[in-house]
N, C-alpha and C. Protein backbone atom coordinates (compact mmCIF):
# COMPACT_ATOMS: atom_id res chain seq x y z
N UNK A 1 3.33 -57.95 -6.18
CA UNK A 1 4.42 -58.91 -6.30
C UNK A 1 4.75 -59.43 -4.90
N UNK A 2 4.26 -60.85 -4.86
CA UNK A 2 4.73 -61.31 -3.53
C UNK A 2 6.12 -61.64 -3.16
N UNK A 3 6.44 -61.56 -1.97
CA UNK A 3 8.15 -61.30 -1.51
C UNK A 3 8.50 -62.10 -0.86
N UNK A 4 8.23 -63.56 -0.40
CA UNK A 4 8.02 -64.52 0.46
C UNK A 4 9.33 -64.56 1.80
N UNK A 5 10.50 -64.54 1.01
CA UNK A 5 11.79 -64.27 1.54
C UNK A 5 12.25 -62.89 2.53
N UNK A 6 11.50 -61.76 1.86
CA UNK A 6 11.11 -60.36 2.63
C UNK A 6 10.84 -60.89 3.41
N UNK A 7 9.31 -61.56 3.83
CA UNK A 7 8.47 -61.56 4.70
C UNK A 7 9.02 -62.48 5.70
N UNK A 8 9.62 -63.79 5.62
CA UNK A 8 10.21 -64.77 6.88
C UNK A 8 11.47 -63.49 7.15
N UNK A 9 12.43 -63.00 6.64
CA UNK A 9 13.30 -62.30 7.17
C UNK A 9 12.74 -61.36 7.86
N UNK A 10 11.81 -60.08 7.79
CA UNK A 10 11.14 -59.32 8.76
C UNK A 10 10.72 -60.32 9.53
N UNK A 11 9.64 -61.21 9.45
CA UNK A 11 8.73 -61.67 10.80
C UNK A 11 10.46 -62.01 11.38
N UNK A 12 11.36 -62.88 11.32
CA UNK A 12 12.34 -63.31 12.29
C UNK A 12 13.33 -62.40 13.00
N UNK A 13 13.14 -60.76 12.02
CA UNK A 13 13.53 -60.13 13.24
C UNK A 13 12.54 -59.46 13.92
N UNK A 14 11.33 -59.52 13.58
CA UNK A 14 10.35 -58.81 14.60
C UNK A 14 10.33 -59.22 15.54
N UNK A 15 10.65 -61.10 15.41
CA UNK A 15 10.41 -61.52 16.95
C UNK A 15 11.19 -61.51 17.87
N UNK A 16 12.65 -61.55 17.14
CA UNK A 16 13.89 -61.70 17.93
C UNK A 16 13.96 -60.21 18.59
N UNK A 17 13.48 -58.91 18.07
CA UNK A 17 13.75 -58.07 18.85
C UNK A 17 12.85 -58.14 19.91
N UNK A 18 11.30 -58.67 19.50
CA UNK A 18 10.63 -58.70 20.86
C UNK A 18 11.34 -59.00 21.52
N UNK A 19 11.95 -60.46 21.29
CA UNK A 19 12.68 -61.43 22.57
C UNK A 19 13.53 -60.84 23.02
N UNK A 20 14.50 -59.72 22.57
CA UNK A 20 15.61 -58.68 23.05
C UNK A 20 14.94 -57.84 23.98
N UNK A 21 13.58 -56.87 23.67
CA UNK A 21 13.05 -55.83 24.45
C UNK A 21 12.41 -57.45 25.87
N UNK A 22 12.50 -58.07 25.65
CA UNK A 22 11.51 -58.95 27.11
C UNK A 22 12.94 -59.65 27.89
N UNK A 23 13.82 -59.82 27.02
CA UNK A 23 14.92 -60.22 27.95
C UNK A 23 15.55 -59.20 28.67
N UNK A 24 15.77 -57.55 28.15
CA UNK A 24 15.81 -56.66 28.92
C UNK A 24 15.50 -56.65 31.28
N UNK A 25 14.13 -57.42 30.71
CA UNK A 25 13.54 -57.53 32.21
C UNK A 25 13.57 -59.12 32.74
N UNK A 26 14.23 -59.88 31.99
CA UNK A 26 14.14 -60.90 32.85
C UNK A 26 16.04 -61.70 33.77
N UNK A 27 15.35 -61.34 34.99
CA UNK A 27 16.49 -61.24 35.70
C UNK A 27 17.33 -62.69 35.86
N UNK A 28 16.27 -63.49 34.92
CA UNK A 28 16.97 -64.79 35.13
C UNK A 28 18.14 -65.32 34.16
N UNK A 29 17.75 -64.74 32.76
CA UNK A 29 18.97 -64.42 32.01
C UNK A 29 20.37 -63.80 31.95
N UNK A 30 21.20 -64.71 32.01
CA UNK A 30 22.46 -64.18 32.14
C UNK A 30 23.06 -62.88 31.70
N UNK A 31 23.91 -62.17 32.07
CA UNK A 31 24.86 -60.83 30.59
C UNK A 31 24.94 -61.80 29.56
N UNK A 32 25.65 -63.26 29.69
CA UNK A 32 25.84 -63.54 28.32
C UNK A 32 25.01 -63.60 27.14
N UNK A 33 23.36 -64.34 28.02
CA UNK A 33 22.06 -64.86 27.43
C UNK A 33 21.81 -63.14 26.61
N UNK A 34 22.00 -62.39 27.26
CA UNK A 34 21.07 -61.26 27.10
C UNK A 34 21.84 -60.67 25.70
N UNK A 35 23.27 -61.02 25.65
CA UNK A 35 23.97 -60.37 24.35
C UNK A 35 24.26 -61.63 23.29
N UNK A 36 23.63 -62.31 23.39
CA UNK A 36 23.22 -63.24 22.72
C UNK A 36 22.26 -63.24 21.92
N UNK A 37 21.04 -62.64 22.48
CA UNK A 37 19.72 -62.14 21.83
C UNK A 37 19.94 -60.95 21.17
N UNK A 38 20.66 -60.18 21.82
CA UNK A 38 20.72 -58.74 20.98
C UNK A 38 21.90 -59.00 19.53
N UNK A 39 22.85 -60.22 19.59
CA UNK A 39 23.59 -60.59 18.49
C UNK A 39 22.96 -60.73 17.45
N UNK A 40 21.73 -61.93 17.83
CA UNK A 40 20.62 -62.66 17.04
C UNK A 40 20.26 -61.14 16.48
N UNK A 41 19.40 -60.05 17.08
CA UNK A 41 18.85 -59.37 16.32
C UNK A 41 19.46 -58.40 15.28
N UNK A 42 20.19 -58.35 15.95
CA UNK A 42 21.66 -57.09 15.02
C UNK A 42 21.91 -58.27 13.44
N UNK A 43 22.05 -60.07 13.83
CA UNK A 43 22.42 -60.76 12.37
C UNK A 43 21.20 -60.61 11.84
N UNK A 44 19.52 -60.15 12.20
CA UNK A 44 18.20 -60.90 11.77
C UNK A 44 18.20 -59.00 11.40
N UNK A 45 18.56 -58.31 11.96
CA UNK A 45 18.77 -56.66 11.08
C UNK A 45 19.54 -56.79 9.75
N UNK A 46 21.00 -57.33 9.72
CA UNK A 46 21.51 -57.12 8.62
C UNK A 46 20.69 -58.12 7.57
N UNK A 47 20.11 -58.95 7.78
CA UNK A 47 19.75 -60.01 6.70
C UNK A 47 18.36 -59.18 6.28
N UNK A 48 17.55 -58.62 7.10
CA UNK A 48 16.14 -58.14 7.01
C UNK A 48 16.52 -57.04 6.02
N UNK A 49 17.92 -55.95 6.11
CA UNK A 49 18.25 -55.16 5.59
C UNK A 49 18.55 -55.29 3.71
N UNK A 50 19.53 -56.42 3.96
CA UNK A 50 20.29 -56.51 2.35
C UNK A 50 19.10 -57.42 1.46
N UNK A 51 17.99 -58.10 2.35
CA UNK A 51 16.43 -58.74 1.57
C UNK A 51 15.74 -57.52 1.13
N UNK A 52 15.93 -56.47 1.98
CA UNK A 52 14.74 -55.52 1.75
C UNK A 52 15.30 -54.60 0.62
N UNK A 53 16.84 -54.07 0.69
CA UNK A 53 17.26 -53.19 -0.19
C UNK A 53 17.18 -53.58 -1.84
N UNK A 54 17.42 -55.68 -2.03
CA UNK A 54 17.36 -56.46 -2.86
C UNK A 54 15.99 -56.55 -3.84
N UNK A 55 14.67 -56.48 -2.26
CA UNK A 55 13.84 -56.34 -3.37
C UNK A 55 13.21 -55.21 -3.49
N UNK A 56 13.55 -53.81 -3.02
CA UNK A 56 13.59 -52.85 -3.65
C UNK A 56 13.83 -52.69 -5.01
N UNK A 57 15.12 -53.00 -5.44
CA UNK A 57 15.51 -53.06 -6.27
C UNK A 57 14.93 -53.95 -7.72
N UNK A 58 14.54 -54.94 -7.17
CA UNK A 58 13.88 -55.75 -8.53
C UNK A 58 12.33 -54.84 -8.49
N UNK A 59 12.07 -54.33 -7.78
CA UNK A 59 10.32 -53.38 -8.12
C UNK A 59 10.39 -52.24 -8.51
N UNK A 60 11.66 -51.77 -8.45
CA UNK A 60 12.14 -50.49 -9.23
C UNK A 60 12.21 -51.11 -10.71
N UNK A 61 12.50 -52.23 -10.96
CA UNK A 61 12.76 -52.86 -12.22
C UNK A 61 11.65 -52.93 -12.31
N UNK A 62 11.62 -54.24 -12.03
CA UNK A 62 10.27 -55.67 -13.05
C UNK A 62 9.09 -54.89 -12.48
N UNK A 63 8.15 -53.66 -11.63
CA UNK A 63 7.33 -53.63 -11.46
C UNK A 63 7.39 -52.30 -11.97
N UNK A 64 7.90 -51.28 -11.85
CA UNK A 64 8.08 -49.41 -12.37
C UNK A 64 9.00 -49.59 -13.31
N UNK A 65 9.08 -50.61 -13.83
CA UNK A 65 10.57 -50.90 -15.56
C UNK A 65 11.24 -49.44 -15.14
N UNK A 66 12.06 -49.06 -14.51
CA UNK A 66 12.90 -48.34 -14.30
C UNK A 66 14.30 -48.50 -14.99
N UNK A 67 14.58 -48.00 -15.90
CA UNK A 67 15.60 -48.68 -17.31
C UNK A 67 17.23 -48.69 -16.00
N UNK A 68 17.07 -47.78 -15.44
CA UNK A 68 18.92 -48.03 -15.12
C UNK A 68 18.57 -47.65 -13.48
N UNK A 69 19.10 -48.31 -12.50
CA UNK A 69 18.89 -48.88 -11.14
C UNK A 69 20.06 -49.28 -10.89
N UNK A 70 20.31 -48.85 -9.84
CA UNK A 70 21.96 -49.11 -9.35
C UNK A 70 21.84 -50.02 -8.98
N UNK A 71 23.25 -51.17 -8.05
CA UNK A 71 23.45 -52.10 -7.84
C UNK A 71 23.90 -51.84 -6.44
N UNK A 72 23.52 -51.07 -5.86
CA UNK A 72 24.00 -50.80 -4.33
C UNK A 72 22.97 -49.99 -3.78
N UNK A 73 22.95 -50.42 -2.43
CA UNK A 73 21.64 -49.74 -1.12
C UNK A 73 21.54 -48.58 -1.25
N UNK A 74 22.48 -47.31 -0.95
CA UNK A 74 21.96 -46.43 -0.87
C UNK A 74 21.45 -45.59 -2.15
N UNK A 75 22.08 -45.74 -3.27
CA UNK A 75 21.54 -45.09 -4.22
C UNK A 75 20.31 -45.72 -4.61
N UNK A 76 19.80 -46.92 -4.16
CA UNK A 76 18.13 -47.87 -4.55
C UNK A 76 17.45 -46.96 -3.56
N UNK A 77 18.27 -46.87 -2.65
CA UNK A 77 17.03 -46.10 -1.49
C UNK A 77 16.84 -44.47 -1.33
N UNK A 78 17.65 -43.71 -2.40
CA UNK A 78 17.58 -42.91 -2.97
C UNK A 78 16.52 -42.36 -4.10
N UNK A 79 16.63 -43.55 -4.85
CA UNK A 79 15.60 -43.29 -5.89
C UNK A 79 14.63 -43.49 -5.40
N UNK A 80 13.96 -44.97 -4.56
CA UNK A 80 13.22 -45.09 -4.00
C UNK A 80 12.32 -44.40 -3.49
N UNK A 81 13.39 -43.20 -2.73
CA UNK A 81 12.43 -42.00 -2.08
C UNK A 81 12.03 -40.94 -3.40
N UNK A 82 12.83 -40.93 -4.50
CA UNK A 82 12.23 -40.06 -5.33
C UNK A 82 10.58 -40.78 -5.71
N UNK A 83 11.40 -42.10 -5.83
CA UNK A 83 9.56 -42.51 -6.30
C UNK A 83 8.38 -42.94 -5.33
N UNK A 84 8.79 -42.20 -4.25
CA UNK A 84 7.68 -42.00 -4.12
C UNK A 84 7.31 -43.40 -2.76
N UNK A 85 8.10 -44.47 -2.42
CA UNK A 85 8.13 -45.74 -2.16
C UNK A 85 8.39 -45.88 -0.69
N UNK A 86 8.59 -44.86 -0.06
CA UNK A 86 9.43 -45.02 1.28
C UNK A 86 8.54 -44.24 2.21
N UNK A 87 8.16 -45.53 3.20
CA UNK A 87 7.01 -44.48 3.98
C UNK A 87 7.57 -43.83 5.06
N UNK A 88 9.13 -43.44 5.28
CA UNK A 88 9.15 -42.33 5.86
C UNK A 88 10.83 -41.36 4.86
N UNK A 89 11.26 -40.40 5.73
CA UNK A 89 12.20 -39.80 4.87
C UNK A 89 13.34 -40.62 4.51
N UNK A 90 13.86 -40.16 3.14
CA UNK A 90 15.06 -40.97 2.62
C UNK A 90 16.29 -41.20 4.06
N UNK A 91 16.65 -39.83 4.47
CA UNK A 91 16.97 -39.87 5.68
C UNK A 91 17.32 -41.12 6.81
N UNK A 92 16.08 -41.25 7.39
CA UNK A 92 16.37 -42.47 8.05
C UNK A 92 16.85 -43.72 7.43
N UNK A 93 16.57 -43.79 6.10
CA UNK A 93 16.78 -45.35 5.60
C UNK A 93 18.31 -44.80 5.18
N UNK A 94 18.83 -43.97 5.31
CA UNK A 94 20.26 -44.01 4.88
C UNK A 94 21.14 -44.39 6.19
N UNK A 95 20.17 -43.58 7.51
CA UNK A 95 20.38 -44.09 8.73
C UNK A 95 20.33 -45.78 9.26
N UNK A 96 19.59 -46.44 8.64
CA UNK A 96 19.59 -47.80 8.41
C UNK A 96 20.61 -48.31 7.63
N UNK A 97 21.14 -47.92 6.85
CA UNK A 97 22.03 -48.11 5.92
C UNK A 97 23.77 -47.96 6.26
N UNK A 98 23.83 -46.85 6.95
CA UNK A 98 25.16 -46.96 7.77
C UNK A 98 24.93 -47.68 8.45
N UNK A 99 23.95 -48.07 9.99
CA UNK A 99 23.39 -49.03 10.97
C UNK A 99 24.29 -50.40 10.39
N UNK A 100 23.59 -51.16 9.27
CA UNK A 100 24.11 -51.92 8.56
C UNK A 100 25.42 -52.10 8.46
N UNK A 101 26.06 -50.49 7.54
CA UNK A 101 27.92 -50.98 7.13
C UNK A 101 28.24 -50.96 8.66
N UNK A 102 27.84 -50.54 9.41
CA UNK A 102 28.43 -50.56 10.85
C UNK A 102 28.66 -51.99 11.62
N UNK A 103 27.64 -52.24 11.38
CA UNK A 103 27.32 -53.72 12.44
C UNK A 103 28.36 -54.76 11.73
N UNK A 104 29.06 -54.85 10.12
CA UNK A 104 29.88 -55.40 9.15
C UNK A 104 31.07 -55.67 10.17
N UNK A 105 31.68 -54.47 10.78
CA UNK A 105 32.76 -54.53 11.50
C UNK A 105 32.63 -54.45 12.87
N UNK A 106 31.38 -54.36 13.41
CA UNK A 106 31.40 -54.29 14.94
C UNK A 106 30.33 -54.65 15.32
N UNK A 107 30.32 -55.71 15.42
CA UNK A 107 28.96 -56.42 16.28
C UNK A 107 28.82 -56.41 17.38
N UNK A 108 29.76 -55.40 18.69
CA UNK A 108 29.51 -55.81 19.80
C UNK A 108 29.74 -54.55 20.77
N UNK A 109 30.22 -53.53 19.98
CA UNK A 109 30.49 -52.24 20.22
C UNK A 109 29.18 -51.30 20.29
N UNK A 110 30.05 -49.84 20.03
CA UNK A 110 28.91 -48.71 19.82
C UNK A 110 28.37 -49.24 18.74
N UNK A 111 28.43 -49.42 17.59
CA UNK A 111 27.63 -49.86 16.41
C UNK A 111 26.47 -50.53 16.71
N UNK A 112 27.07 -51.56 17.33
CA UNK A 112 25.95 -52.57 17.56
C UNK A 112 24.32 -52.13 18.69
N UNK A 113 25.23 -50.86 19.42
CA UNK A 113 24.30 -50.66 20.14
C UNK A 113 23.37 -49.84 19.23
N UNK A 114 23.89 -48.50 18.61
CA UNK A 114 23.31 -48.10 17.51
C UNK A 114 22.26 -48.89 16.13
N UNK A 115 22.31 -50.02 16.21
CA UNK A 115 21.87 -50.69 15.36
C UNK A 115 20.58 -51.26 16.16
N UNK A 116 21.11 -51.37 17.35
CA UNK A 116 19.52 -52.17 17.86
C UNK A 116 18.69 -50.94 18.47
N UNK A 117 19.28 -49.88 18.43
CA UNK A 117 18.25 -48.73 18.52
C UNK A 117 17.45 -48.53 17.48
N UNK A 118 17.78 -48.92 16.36
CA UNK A 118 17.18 -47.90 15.44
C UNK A 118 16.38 -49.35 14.52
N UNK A 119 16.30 -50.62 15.13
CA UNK A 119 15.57 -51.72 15.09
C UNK A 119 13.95 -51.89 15.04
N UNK A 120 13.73 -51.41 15.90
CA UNK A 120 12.30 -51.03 16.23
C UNK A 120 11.42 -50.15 14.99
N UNK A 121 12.17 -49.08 14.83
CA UNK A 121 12.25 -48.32 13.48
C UNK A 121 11.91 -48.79 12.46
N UNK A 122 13.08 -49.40 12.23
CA UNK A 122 13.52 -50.02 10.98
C UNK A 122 12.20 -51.04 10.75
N UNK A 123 11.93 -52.19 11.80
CA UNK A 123 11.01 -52.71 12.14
C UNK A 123 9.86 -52.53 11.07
N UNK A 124 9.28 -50.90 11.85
CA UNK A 124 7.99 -50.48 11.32
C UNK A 124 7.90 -50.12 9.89
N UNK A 125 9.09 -49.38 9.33
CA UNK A 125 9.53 -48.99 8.21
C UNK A 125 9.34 -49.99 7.17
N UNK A 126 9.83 -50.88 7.68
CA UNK A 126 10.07 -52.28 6.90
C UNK A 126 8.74 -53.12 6.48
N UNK A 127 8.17 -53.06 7.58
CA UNK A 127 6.65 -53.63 7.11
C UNK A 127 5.88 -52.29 6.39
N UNK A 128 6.05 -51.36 6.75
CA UNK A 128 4.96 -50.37 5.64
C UNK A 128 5.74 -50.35 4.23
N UNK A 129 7.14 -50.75 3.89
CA UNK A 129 7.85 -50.53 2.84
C UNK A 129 6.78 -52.08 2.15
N UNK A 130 7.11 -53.10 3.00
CA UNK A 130 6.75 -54.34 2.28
C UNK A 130 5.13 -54.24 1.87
N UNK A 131 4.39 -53.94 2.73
CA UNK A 131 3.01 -53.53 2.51
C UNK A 131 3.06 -53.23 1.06
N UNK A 132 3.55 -51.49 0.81
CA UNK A 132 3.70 -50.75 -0.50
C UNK A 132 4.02 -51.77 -1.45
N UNK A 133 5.60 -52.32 -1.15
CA UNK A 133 5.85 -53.39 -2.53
C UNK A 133 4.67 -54.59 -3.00
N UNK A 134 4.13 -55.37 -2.14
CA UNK A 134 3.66 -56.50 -2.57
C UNK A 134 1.72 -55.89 -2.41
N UNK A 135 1.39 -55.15 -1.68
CA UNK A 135 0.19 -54.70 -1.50
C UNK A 135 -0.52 -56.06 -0.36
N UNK A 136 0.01 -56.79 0.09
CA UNK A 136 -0.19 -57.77 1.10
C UNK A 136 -0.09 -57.20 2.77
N UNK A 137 -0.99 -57.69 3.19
CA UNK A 137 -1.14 -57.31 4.38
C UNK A 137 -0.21 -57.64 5.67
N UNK A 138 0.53 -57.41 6.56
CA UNK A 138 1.45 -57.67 7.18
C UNK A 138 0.84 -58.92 8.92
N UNK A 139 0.07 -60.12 8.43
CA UNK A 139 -0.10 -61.02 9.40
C UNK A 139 0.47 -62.06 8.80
């Protein structure tokens, strides 16, 4: 099942975090420029997040007819890991999942810093999750 919407939301934060880890070193960018990019990636996290938990959820349905499927992230990413779907522990994706309610109310704080740590992660997670769902290759 192809995910088209998955896939532009990951690629746009894959790149924006590149552009976060390369603005890190470039001394010509302002403090402002630089939390600017890391804003971009923290909004291109939450959107990559509530696409990915979304179509979790319809492949627990329309692809494993899974009769009753909650209507909220962490219990999709719960079952998820029962079935089998999550290429690493339920664990971290719950860790992604607070990341998320976090960044809701604090985009510029500890949260936010917490959130672009665990980006990179999430990142990789995200393309082996999408891999699994659609069986499409990640270029």
């Amino acid at each position: 099942m192809d995910d088209p919407k998955l896939k532009k939301a990951l690629k746009h934060l894959e790149v924006q975090f590149f552009n976060h880890q390369r603005a890190l070193q470039r001394s010509e960018l302002s403090e402002l420029d630089r939390e600017a990019i890391a804003e971009s990636v923290i909004q291109r996290f939450e959107i990559s997040y509530d696409t990915l938990w979304k179509s979790l959820r319809r492949h627990l349905i329309d692809v494993l007819g899974l009769p009753e499927v909650p209507g909220s992230p962490k219990p999709i990413l719960k079952l998820a890991g029962q079935q089998g779907l999550l290429p690493s522990p339920v664990e971290q994706w719950l860790k992604y999942a607070e990341a998320r309610i976090g960044t809701t109310h604090d985009c510029s704080g500890e949260k936010a810093v917490e959130a672009l740590s665990l980006a990179g992660a999430f990142i990789a997670d995200a393309i082996d999750l999408y891999h699994t769902l659609t069986g499409n290759s990640w270029q």
